[in-house]
C-alpha atoms as a PDB file:
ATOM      1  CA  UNK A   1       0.000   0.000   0.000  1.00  0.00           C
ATOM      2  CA  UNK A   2       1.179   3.582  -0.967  1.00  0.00           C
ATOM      3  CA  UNK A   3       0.692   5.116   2.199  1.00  0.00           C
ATOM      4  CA  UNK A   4      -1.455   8.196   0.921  1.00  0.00           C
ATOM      5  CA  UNK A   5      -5.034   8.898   1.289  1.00  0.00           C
ATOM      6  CA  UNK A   6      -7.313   8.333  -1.411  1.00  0.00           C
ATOM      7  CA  UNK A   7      -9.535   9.961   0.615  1.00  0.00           C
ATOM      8  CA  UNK A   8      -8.070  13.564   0.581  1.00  0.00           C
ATOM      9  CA  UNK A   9      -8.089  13.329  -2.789  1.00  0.00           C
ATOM     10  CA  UNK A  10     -11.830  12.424  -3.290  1.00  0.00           C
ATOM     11  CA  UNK A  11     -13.115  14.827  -0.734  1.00  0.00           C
ATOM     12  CA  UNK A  12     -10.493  17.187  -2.575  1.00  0.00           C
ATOM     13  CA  UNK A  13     -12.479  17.099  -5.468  1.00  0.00           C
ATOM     14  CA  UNK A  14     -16.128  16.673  -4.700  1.00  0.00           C
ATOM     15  CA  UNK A  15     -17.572  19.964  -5.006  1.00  0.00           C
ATOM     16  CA  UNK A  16     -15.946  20.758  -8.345  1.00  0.00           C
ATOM     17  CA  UNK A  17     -18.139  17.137  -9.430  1.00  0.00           C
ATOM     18  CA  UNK A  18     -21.305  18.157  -7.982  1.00  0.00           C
ATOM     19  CA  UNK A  19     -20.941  21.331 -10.163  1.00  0.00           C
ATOM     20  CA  UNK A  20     -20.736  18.711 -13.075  1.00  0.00           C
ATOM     21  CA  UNK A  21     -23.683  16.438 -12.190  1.00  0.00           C
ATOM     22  CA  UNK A  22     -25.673  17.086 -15.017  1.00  0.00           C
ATOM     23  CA  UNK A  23     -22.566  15.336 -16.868  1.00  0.00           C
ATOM     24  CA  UNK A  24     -21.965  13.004 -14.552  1.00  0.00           C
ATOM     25  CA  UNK A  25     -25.064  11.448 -15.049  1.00  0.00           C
ATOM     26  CA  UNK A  26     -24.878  11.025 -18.974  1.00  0.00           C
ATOM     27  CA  UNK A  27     -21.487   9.304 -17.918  1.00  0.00           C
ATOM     28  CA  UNK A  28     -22.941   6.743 -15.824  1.00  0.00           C
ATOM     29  CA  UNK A  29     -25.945   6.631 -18.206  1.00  0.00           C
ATOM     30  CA  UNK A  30     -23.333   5.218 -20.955  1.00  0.00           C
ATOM     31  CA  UNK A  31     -22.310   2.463 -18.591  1.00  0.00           C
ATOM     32  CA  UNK A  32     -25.143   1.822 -17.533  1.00  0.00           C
ATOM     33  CA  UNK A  33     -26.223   1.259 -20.870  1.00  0.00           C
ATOM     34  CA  UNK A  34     -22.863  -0.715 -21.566  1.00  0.00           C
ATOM     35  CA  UNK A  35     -23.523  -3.035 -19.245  1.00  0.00           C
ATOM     36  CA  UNK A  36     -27.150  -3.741 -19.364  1.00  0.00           C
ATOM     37  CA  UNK A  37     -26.333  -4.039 -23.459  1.00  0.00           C
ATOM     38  CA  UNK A  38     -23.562  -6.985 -22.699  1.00  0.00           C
ATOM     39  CA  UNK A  39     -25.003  -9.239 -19.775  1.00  0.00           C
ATOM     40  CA  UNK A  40     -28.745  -8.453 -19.302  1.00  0.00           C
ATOM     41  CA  UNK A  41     -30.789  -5.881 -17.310  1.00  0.00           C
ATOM     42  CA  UNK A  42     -31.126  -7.733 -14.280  1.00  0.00           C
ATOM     43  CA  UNK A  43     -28.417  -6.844 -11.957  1.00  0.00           C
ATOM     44  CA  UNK A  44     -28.470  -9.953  -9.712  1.00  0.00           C
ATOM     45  CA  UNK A  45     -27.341 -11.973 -12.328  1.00  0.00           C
ATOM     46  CA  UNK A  46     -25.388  -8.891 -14.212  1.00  0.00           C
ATOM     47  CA  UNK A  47     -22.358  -8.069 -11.907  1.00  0.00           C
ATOM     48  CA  UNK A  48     -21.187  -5.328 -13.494  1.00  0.00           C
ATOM     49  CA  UNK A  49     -24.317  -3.452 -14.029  1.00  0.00           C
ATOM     50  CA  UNK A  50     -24.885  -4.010 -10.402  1.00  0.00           C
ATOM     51  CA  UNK A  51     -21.688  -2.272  -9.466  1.00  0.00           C
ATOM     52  CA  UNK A  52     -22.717   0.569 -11.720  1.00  0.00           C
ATOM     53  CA  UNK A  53     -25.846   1.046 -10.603  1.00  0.00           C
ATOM     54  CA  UNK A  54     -23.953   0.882  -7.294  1.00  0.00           C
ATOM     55  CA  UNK A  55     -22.175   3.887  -8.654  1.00  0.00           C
ATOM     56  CA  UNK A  56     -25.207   5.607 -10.132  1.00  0.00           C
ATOM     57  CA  UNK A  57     -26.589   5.485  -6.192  1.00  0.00           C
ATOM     58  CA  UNK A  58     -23.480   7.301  -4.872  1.00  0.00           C
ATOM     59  CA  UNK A  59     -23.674  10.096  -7.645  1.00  0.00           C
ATOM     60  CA  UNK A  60     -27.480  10.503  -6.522  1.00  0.00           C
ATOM     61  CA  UNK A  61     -28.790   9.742  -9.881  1.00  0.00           C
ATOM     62  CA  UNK A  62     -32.284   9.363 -10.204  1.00  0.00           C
ATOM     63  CA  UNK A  63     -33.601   5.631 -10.755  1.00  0.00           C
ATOM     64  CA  UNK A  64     -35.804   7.400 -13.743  1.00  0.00           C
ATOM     65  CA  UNK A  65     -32.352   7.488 -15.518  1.00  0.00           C
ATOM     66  CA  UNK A  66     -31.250   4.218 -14.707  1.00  0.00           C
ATOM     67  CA  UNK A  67     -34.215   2.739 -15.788  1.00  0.00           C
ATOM     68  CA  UNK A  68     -34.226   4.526 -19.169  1.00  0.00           C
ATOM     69  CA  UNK A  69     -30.565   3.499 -19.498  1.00  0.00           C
ATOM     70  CA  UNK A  70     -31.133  -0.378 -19.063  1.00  0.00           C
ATOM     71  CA  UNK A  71     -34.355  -0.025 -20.827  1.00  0.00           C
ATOM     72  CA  UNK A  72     -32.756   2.101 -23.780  1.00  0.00           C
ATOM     73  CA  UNK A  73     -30.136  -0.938 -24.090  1.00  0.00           C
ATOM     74  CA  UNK A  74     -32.755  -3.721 -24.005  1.00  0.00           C
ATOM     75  CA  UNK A  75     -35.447  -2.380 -26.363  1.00  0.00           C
ATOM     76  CA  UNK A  76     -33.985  -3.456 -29.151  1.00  0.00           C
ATOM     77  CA  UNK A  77     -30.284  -5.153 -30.624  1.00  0.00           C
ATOM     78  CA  UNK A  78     -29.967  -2.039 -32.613  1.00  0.00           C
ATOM     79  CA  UNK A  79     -28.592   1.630 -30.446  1.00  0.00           C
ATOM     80  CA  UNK A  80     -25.017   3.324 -29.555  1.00  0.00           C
ATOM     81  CA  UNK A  81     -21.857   1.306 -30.243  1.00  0.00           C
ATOM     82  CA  UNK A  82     -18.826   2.386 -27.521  1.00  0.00           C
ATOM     83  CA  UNK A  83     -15.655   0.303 -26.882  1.00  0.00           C
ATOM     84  CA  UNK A  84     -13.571   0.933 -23.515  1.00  0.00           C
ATOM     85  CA  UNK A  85     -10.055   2.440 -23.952  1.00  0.00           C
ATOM     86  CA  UNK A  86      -7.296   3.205 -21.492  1.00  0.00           C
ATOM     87  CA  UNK A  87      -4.897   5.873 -22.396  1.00  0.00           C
ATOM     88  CA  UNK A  88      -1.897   6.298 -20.371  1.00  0.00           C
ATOM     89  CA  UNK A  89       0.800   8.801 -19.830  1.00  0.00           C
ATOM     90  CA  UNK A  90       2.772  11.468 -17.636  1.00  0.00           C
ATOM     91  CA  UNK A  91       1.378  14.631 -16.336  1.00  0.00           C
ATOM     92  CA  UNK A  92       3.385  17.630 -14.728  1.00  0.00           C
ATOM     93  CA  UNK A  93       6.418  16.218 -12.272  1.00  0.00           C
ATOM     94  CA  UNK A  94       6.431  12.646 -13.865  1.00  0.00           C
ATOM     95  CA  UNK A  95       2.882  12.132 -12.351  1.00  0.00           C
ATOM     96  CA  UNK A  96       1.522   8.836 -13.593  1.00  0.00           C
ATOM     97  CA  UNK A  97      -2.089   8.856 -15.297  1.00  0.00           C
ATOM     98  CA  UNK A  98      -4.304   7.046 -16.280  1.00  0.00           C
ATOM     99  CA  UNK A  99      -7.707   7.936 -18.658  1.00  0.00           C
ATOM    100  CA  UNK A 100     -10.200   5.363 -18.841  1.00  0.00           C
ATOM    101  CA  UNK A 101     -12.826   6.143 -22.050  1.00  0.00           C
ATOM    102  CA  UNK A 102     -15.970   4.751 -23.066  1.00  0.00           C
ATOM    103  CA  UNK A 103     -16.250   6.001 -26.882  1.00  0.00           C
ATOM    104  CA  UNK A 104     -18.062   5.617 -29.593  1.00  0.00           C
ATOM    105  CA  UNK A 105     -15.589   7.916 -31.845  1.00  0.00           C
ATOM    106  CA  UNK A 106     -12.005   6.220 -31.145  1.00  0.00           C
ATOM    107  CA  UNK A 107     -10.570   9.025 -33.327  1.00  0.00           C
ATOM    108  CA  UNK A 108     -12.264  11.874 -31.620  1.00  0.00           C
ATOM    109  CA  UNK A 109     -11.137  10.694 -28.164  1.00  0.00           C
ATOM    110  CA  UNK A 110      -7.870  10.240 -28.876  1.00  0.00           C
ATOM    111  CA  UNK A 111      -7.216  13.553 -30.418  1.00  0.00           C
ATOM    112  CA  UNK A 112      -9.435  14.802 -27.191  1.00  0.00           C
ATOM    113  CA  UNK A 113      -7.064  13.741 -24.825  1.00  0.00           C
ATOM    114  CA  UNK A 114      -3.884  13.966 -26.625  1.00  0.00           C
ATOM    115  CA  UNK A 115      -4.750  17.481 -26.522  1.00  0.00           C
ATOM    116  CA  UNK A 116      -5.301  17.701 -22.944  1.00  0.00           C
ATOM    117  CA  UNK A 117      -2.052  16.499 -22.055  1.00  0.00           C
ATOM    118  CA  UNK A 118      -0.145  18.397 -24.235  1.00  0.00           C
ATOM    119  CA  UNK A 119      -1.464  21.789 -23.208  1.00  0.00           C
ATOM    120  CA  UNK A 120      -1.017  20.880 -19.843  1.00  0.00           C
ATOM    121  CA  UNK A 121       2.490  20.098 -19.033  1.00  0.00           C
ATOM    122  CA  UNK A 122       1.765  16.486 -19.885  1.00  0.00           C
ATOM    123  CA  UNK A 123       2.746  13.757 -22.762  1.00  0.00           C
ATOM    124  CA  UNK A 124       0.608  10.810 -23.959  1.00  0.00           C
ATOM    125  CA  UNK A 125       2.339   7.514 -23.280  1.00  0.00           C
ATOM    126  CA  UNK A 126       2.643   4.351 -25.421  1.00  0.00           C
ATOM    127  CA  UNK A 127       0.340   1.150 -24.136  1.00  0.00           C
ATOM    128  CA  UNK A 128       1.910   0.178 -20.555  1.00  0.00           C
ATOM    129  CA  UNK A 129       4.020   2.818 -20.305  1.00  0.00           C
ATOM    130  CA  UNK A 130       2.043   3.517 -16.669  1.00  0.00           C
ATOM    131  CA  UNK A 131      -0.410   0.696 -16.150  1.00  0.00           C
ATOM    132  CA  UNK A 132       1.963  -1.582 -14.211  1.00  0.00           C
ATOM    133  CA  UNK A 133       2.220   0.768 -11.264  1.00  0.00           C
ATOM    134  CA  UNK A 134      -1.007   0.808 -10.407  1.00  0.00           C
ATOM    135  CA  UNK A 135      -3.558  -1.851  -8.954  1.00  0.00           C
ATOM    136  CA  UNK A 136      -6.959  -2.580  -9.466  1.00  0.00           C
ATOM    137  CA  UNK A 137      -8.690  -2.458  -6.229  1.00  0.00           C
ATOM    138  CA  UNK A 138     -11.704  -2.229  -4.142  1.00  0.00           C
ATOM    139  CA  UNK A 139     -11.953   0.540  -2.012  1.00  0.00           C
ATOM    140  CA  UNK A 140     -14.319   1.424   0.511  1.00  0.00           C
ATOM    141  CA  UNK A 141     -14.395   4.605   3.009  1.00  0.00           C
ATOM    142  CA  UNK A 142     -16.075   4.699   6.246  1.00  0.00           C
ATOM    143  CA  UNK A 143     -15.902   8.053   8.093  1.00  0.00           C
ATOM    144  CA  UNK A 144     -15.109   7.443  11.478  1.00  0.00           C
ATOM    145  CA  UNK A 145     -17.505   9.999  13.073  1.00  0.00           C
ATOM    146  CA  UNK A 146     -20.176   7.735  11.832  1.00  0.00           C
ATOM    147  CA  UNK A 147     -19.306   5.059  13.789  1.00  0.00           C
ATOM    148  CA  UNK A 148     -18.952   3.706  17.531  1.00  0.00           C
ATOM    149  CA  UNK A 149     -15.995   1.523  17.086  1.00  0.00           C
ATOM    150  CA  UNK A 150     -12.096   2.038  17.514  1.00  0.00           C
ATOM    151  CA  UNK A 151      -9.685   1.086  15.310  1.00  0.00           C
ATOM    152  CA  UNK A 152      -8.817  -2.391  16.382  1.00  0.00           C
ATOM    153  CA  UNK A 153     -12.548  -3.511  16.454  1.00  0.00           C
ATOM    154  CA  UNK A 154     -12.499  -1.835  12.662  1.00  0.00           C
ATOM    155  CA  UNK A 155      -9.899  -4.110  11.654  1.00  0.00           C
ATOM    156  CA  UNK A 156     -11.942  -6.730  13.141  1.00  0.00           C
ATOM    157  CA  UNK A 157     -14.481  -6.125  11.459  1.00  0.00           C
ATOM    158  CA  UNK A 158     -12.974  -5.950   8.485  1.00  0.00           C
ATOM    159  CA  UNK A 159     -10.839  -8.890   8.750  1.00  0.00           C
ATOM    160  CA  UNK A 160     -14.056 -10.734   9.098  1.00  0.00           C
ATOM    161  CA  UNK A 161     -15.411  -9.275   6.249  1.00  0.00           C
ATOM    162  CA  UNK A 162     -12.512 -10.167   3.813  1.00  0.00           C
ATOM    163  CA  UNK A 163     -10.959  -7.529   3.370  1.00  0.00           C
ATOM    164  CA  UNK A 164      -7.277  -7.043   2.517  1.00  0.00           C
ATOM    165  CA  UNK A 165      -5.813  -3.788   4.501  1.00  0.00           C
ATOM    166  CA  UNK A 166      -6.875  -1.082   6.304  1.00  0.00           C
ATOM    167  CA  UNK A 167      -5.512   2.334   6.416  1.00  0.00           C
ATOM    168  CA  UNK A 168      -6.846   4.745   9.594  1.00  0.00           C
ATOM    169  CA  UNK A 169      -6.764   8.650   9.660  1.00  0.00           C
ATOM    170  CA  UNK A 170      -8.631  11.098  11.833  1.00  0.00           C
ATOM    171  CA  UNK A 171     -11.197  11.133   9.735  1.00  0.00           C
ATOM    172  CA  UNK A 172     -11.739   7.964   7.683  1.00  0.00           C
ATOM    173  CA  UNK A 173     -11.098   4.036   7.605  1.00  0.00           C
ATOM    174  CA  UNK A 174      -9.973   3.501   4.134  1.00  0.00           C
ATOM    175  CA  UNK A 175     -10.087  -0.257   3.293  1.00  0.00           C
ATOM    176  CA  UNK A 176      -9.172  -2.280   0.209  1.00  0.00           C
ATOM    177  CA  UNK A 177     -10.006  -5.305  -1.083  1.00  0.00           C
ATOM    178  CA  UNK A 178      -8.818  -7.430  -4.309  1.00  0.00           C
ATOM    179  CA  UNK A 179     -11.662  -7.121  -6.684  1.00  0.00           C
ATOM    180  CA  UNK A 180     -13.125 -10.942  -6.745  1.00  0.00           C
ATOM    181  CA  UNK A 181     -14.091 -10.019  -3.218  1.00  0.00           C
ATOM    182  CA  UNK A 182     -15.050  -6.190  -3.603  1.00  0.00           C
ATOM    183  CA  UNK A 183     -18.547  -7.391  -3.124  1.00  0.00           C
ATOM    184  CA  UNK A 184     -18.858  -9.400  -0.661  1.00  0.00           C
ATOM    185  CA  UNK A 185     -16.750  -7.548   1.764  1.00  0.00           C
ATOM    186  CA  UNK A 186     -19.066  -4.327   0.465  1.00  0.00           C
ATOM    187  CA  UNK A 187     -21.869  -6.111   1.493  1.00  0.00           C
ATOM    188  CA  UNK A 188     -20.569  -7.769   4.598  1.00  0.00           C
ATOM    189  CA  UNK A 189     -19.750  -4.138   6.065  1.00  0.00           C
ATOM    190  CA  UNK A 190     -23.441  -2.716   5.319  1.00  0.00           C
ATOM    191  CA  UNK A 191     -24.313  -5.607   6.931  1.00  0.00           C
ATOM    192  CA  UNK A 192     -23.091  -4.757   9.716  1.00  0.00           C
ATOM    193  CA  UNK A 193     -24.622  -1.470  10.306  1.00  0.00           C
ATOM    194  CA  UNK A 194     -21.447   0.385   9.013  1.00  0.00           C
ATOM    195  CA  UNK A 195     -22.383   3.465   6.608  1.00  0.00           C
ATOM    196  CA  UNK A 196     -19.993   3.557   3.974  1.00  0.00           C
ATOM    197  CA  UNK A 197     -19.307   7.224   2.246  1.00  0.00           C
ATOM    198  CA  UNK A 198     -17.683   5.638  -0.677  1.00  0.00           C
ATOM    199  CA  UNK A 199     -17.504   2.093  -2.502  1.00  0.00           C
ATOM    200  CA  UNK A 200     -15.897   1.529  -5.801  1.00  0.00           C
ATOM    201  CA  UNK A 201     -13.366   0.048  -8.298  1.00  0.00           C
ATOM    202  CA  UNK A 202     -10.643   1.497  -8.495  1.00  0.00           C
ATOM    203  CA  UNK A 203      -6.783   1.920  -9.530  1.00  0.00           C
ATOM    204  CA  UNK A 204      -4.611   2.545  -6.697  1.00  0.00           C
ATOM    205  CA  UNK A 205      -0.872   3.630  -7.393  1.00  0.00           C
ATOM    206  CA  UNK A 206       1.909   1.283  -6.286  1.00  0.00           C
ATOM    207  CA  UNK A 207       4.405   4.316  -5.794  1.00  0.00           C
ATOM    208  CA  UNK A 208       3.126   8.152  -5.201  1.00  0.00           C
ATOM    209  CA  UNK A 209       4.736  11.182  -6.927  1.00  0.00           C
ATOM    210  CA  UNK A 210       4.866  14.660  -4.821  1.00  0.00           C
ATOM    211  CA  UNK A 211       4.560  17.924  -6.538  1.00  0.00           C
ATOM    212  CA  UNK A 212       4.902  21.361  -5.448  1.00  0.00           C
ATOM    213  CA  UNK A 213       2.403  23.683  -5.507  1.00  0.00           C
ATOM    214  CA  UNK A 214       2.672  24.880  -9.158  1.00  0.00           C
ATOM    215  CA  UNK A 215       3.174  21.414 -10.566  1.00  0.00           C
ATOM    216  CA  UNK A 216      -0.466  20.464  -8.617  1.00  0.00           C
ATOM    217  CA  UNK A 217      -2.297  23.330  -9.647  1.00  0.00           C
ATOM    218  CA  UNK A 218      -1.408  22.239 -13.126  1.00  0.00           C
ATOM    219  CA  UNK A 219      -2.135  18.442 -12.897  1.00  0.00           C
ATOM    220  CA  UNK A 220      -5.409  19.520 -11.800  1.00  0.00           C
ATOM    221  CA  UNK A 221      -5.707  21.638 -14.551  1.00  0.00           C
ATOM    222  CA  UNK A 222      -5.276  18.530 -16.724  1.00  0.00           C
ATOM    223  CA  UNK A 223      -7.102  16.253 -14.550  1.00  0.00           C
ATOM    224  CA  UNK A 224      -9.891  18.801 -14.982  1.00  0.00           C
ATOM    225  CA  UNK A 225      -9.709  18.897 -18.597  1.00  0.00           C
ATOM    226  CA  UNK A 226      -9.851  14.895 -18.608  1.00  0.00           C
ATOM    227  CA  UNK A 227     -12.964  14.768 -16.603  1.00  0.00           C
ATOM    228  CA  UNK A 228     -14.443  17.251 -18.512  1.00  0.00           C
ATOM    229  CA  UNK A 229     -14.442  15.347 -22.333  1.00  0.00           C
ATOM    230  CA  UNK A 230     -17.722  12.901 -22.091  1.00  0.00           C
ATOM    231  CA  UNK A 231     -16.341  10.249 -23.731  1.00  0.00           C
ATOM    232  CA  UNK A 232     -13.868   9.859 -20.565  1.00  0.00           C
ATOM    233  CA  UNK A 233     -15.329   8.181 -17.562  1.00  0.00           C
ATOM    234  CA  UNK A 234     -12.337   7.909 -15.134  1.00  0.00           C
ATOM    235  CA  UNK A 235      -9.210   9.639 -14.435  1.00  0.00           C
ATOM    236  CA  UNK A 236      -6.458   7.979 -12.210  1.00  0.00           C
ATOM    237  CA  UNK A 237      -3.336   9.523 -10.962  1.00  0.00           C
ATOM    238  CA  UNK A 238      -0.115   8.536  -8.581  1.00  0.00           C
ATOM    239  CA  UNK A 239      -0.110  12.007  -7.523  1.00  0.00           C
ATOM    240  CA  UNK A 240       0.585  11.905  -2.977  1.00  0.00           C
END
């Protein structure tokens, strides 16, 4: 484990998201729709449109949209045609990135983003220049003023639950998981009574990268831009 908080980063970042929902939702909508499109509508026998309605929940999207999106990709075999692409490369201070796209213009994308880097003290990497130093993961946050218990009955818990490791700050438990059991230890901790302020997928950097203040303002700049194209659905980063 890294050693950083994912945590400061999310809460970093939240209100600048909630300014975006409007475009948040169409995001999810497209997976959503992705997913419903590959395995089926039903989500207990769909895993992955489970976890993305999972997502859709978190993001306070309406279940009116998540209906039409499932019913939008079941009403007929004919509709939108996207592929998933991951575009790597460096960002300001040899920051690691990672773009993950859902696109249904490879060509438009790709200029999109090549773009974005480049005006932003970045440079588009070849195919694994960056993906082997990061992880996928599940990661769950639990903030610790909702809850009763110290730290050693949290690892308890979570030990019990499956889960992998547990990092502790003042304000949040941040566990991980391996993604098989992402679910079930999900699950577990709800289970429990445990109210968990976040639950996803997600890439978690091996080794971090510190910047100074100029070199942050301006990965954010590009991080910003990223999140901003709606053909991208998630940015990564190994930024401490």
């Amino acid at each position: 484990m890294s050693g950083h908080s994912k945590w400061h980063n999310i809460q970093g970042r939240k209100n600048a998201q909630d300014a975006k929902r409007g475009k948040v939702f169409q995001k999810i909508s497209r997976e959503i729709y992705m997913a419903a499109k590959s395995g089926g509508p039903d989500p207990s026998i769909n895993p992955a449109l489970r976890l993305v309605i999972d997502k859709a929940k978190s993001a306070n999207m309406p279940n009116d949209n998540v209906a039409r999106a499932i019913k939008k990709a079941t009403a007929s075999d004919e509709g939108e045609h996207y592929e998933e692409i991951t575009y790597e490369g460096y960002g300001p201070g040899g920051v690691a990135i990672l773009v993950h796209a859902l696109t249904d213009n490879r060509n438009r994308t790709a200029t999109n983003v090549r773009v974005a880097f480049t005006r932003n003290g970045g440079n588009l990497g070849e195919t694994g220049s960056v993906s082997y130093m990061f992880e996928r993961q599940g990661y769950i946050a639990i903030e610790r003023k909702n809850v009763t218990v110290d730290e050693d009955e949290m690892l308890e818990m979570v030990i019990e639950a499956g889960g992998e490791d547990m990092e502790t700050s003042d304000d949040v438990f941040e566990i991980y998981t391996v993604p098989e059991d992402f679910t079930n230890v999900r699950d577990h901790l709800e289970k429990d009574g445990l109210t968990l302020a976040q639950a996803e997928l997600t890439m978690v950097p091996q080794t971090t990268v510190r910047l100074d203040e100029q070199q942050k303002e301006q990965l954010d700049r590009l991080v910003e831009k990223l999140e901003d194209d709606d053909d991208v659905s998630e940015v990564f980063t190994s930024l401490e």
